[in-house]
Each structure stands twice: as C-alpha cells, then as structure tokens.
C-alpha atoms as a PDB file:
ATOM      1  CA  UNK A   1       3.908  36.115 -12.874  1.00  0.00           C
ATOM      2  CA  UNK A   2       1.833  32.972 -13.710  1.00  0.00           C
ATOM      3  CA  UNK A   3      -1.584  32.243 -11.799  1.00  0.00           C
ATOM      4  CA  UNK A   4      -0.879  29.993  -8.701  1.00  0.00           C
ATOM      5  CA  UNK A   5      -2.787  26.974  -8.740  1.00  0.00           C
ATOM      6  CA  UNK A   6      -4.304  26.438  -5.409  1.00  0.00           C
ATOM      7  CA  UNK A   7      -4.824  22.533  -3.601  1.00  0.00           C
ATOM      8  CA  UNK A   8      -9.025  22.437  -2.460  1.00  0.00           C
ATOM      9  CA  UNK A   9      -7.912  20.416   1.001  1.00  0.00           C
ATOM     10  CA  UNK A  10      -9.409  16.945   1.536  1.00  0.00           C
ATOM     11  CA  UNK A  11     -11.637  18.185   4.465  1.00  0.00           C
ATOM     12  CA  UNK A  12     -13.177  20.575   1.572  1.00  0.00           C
ATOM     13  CA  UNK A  13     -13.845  18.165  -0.473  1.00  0.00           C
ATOM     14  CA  UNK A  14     -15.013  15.990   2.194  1.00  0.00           C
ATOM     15  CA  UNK A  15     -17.267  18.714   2.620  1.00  0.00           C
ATOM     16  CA  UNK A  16     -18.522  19.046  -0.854  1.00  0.00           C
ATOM     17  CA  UNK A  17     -19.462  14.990  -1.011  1.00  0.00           C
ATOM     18  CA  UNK A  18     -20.744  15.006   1.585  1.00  0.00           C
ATOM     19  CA  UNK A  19     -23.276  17.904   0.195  1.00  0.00           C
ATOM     20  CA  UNK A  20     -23.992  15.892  -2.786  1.00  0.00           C
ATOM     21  CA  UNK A  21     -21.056  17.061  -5.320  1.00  0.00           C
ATOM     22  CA  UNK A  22     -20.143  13.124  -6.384  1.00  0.00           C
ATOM     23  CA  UNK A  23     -17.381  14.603  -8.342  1.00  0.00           C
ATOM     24  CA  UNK A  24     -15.546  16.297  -5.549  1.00  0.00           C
ATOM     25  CA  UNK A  25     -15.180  12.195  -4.401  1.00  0.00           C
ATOM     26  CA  UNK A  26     -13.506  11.336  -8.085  1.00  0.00           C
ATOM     27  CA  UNK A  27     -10.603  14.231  -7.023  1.00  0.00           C
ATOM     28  CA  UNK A  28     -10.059  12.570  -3.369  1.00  0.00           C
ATOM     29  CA  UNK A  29      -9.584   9.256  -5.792  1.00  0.00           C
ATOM     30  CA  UNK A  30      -7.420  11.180  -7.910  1.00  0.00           C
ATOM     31  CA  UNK A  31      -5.531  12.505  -5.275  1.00  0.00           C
ATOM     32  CA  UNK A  32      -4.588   9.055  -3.136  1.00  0.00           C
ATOM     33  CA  UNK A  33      -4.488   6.364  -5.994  1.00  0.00           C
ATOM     34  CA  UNK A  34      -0.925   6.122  -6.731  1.00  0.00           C
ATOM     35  CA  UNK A  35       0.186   6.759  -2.904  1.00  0.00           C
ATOM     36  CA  UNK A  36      -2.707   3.889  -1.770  1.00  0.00           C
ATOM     37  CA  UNK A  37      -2.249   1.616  -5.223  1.00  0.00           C
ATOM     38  CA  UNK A  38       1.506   1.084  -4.931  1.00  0.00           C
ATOM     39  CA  UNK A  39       0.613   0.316  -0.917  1.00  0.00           C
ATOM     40  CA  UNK A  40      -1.505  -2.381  -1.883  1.00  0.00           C
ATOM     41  CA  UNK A  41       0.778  -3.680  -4.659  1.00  0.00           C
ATOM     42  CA  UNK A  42       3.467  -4.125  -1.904  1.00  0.00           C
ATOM     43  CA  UNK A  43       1.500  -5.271   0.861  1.00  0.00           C
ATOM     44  CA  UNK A  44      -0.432  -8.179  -1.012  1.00  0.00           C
ATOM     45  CA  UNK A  45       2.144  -8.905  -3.889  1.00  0.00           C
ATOM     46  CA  UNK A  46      -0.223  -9.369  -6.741  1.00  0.00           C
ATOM     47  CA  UNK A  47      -1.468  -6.008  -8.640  1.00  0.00           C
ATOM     48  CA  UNK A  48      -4.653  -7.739  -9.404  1.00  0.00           C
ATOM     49  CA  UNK A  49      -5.694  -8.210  -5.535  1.00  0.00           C
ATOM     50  CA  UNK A  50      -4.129  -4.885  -5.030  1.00  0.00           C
ATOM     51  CA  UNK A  51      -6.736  -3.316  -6.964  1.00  0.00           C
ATOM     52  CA  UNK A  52      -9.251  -5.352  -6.015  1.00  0.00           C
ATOM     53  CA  UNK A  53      -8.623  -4.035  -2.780  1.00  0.00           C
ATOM     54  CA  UNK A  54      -7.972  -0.470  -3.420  1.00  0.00           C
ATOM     55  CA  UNK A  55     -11.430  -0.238  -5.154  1.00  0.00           C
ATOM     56  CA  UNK A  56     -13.290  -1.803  -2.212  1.00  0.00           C
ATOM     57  CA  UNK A  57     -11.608   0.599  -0.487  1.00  0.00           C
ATOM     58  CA  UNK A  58     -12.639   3.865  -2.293  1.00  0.00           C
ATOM     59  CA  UNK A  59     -16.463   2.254  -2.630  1.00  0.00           C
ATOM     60  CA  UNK A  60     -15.981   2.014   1.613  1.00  0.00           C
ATOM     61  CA  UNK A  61     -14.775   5.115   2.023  1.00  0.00           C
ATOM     62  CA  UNK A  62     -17.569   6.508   0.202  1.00  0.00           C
ATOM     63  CA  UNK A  63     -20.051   4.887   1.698  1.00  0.00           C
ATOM     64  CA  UNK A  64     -19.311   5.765   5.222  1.00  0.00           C
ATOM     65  CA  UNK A  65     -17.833   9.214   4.856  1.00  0.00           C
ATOM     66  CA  UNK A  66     -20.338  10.055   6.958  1.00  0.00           C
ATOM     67  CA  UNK A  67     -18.200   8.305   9.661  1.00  0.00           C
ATOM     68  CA  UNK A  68     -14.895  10.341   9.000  1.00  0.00           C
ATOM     69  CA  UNK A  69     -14.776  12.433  12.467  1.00  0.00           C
ATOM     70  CA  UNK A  70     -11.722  14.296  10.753  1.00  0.00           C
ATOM     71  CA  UNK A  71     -12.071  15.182   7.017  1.00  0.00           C
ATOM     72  CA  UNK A  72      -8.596  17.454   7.422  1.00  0.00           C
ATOM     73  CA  UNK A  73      -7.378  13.453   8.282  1.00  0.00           C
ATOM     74  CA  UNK A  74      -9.186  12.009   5.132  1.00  0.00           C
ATOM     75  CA  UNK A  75      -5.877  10.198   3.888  1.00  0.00           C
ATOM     76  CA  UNK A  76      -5.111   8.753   7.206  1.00  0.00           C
ATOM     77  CA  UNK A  77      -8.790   7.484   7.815  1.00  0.00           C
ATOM     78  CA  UNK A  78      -8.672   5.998   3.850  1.00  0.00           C
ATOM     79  CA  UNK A  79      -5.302   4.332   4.548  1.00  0.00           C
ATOM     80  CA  UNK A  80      -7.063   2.706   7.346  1.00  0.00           C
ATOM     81  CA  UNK A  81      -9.804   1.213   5.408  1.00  0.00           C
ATOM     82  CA  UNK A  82      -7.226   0.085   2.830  1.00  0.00           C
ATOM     83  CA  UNK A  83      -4.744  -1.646   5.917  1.00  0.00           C
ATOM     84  CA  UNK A  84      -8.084  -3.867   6.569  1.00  0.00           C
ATOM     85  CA  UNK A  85      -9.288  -4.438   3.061  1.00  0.00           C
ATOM     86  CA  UNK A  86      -5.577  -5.479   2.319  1.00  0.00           C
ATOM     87  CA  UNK A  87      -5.563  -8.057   5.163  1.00  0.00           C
ATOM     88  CA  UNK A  88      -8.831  -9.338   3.935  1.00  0.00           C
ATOM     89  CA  UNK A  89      -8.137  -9.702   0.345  1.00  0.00           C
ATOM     90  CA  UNK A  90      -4.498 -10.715   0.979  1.00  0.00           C
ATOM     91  CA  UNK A  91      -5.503 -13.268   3.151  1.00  0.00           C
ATOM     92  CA  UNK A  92      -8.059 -14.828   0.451  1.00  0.00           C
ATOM     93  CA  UNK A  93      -4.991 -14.502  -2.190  1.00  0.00           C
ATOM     94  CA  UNK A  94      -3.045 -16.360   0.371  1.00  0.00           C
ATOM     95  CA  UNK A  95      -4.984 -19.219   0.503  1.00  0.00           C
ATOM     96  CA  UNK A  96      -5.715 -19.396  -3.259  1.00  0.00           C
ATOM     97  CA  UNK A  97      -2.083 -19.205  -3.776  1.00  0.00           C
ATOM     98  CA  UNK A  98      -1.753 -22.808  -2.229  1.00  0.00           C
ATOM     99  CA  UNK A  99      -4.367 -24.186  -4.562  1.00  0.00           C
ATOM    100  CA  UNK A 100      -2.785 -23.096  -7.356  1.00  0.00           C
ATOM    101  CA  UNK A 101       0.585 -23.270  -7.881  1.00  0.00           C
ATOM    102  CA  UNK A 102       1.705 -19.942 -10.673  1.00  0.00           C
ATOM    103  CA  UNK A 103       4.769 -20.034 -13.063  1.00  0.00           C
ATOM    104  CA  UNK A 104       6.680 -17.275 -10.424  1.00  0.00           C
ATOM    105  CA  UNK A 105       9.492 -17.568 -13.193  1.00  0.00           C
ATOM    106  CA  UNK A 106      10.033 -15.523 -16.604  1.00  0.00           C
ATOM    107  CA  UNK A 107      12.806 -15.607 -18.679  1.00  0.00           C
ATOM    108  CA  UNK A 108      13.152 -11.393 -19.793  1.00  0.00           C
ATOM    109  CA  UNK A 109      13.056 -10.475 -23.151  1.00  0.00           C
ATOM    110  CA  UNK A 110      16.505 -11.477 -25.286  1.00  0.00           C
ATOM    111  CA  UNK A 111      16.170  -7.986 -26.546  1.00  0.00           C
ATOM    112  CA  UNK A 112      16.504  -6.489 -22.992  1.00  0.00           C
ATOM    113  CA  UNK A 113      19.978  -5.062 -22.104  1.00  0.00           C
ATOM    114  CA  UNK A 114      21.839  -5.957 -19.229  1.00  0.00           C
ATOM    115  CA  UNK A 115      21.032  -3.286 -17.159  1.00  0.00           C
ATOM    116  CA  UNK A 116      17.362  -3.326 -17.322  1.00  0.00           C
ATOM    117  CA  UNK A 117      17.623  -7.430 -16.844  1.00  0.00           C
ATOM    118  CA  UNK A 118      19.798  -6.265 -13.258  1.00  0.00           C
ATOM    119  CA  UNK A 119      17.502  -3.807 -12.397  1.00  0.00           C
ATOM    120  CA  UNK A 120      14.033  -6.417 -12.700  1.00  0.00           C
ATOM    121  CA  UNK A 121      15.803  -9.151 -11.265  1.00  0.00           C
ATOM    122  CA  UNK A 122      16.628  -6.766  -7.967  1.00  0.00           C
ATOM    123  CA  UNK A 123      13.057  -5.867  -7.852  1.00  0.00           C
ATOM    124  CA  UNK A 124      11.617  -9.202  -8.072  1.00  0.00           C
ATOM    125  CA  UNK A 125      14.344  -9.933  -5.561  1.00  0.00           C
ATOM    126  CA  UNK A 126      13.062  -7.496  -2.873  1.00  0.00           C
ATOM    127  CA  UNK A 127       9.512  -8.055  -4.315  1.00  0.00           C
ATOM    128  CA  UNK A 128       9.966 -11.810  -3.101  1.00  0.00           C
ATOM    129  CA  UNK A 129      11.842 -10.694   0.494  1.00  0.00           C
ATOM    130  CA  UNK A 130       9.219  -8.830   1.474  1.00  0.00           C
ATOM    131  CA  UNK A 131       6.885 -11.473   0.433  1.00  0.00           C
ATOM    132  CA  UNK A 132       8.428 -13.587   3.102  1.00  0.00           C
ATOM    133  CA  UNK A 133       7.774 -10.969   6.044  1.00  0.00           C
ATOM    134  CA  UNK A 134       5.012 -12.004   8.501  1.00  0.00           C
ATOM    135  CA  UNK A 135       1.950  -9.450   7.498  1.00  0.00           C
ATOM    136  CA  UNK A 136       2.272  -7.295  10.334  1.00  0.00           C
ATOM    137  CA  UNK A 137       5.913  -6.115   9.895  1.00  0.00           C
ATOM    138  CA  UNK A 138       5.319  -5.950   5.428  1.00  0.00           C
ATOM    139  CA  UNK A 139       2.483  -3.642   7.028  1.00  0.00           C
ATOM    140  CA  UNK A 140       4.558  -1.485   9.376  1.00  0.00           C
ATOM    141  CA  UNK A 141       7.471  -1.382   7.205  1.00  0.00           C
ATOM    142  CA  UNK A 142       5.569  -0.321   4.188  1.00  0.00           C
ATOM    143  CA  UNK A 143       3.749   2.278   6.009  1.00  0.00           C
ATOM    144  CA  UNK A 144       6.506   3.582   7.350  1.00  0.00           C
ATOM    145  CA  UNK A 145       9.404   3.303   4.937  1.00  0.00           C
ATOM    146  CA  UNK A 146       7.185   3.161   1.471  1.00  0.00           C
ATOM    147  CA  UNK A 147       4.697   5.361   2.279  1.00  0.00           C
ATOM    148  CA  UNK A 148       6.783   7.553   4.875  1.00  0.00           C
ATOM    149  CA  UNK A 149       4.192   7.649   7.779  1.00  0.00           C
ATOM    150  CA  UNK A 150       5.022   8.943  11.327  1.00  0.00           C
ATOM    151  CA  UNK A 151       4.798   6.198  13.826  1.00  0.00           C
ATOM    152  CA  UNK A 152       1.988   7.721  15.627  1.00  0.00           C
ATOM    153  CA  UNK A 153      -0.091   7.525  12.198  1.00  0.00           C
ATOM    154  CA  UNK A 154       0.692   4.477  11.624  1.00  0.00           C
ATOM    155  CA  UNK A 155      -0.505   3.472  14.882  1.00  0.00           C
ATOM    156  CA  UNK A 156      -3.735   5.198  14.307  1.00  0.00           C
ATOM    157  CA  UNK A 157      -4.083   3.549  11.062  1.00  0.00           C
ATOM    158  CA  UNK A 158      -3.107  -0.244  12.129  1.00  0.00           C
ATOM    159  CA  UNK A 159      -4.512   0.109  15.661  1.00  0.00           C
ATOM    160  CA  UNK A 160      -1.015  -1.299  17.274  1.00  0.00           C
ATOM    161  CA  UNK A 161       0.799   0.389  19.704  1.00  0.00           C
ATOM    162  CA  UNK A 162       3.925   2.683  18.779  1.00  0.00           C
ATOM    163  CA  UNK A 163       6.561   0.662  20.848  1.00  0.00           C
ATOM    164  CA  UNK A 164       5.070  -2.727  18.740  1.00  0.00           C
ATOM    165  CA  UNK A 165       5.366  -0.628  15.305  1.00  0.00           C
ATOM    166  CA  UNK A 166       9.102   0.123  16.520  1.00  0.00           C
ATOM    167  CA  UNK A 167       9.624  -3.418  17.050  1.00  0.00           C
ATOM    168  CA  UNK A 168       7.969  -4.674  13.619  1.00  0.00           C
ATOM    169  CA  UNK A 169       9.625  -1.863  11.221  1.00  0.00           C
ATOM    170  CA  UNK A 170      13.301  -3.108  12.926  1.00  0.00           C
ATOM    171  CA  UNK A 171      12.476  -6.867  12.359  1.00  0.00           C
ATOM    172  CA  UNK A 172      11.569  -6.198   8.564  1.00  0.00           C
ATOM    173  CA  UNK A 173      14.491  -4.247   8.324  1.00  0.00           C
ATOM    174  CA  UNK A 174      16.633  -6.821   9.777  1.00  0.00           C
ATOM    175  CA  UNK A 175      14.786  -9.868   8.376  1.00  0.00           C
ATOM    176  CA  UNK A 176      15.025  -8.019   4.697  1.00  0.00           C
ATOM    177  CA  UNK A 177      18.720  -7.427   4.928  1.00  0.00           C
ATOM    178  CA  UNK A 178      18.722 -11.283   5.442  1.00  0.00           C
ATOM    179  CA  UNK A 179      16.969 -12.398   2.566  1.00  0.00           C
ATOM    180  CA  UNK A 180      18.369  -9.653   0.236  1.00  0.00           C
ATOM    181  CA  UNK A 181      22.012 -11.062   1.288  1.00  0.00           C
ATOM    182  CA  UNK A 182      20.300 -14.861   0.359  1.00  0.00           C
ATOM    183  CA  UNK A 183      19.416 -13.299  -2.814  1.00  0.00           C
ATOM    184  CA  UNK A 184      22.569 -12.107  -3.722  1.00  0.00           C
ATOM    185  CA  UNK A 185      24.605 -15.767  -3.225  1.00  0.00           C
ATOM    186  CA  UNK A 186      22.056 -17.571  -5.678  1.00  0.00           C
END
C-alpha cells in the first residue's frame, strides 16, 4: 500500500492566496497552464500572443481574486478572463497580421520521414481551418470540443446564450468539415 497523494481543491487554494500564501497562486498556475495555454494557442493561432495572453490572464486573475464569488469554480471564472484577454490580444494580432505579411510556408526537414511530414501537414491543415472560423464559433468550438466544456459553462464563461453556443459549435463543425475537404483536393 503506497501513500495516496491527495488534490488541495482550487477553492483551498483560493483560500490560502487569498490569506497571503503567494505560492498557493503558483500551484493554481501549475494546475490550468497546459488546459488554458493550448486554449489560447488555438483560439488566436500564434503561440506568442497565446502566451501573451495567458500571462495577462494569470496576473488578472490574481489581482482580482478577490472578485471570484466561487473559488470551488476557480477554473471556470479563469477561463473567463482568458475568453476576453484572447479576444483582446487576438484582435490586436489580427490587425498586425495585415501590416505584415509572414512567410506562413516551411519546407520540413529532408531528414523527416513521411509520416511525421503527413502528420504536420494535417495539423497545419486544421490549424489554418480553424483559422478561417468567425471568432465566436473558434471560441465555442474550442471550448467545447478542445477543452470539453458543458454548454452551460461555456455559456457562463462567454456570456452567450446556450441555444447560440448550439448554433456556433454546429457551424464550426460544419464549416471545418468544409475546409478540411478543401484541404484535402490541394
């Protein structure tokens, strides 16, 4: 019998930064970084603004977790922050992005083997469809099919209604399958 190593929930930690124990914060990073970095990666498209976002979201969070009404919610309430920082800073990248025009293309490595070649070419295929989503359904599909959120969180973390979230997740979906097929014929 080994000694069962047991999860301190977010609402405790909540509890302990809140009562000055700054570490306790660096494990609530810890624990949503990944989850909330790959988020931001797919919702703005550039790992660079992704982070940039992700860390104004962690410095927000901290500075008004005095505001979380639910620290048992503390993921939900973070994702929100992040949803709003991404729209921000993806909207900035947006508009860079047509002042600059980027060299999109790379030929892979000679040394690569086939299958590695297929596999980045399939992600920088459905890296570029989702790219071509309008914001809000990248958003609601994401949440809800990346991050596997319930619609009713989602709804609490976007602020749009359920029936809307339906109707955005099934237009990605359908609009993806579109541009995937696209993909496939060039």
């Amino acid at each position: 019998m080994g000694i069962r190593k047991v999860e301190v929930s977010d609402a405790e930690l909540v509890r302990r930064v809140r009562g000055g124990d700054i570490a306790a914060y660096g494990a609530l990073v810890a624990r949503y970084r990944d989850r909330l970095g790959r988020y931001a990666v797919h919702m703005i498209g550039d790992r660079e603004d992704a982070e940039e976002a992700l860390q104004d979201a962690f410095v927000r969070a901290y500075r008004s977790l005095a505001r979380c009404d639910d620290p048992g919610r503390f993921g939900a309430w973070l994702y929100g922050i992040l949803v709003n920082r991404c729209r921000t800073v993806g909207a900035r990248a947006s508009r860079r992005r047509r002042l600059f025009v980027r060299n999109t293309e790379s030929a892979p490595d000679a040394s690569a083997d086939a299958d590695l070649v297929d596999r980045l070419g399939w992600d920088d295929a459905v890296n570029r469809a989702l790219a071509r989503l309008a914001p809000e359904n990248r958003e609601a599909f994401l949440l809800k099919h990346v991050e596997d959120l319930e619609y009713e969180e989602i709804a609490r973390v976007t602020g749009a209604g359920i029936s809307a979230l339906k109707m955005r997740v099934k237009r990605a979906r359908e609009q993806l399958q579109r541009f995937l097929k696209e993909a496939e014929h060039v």
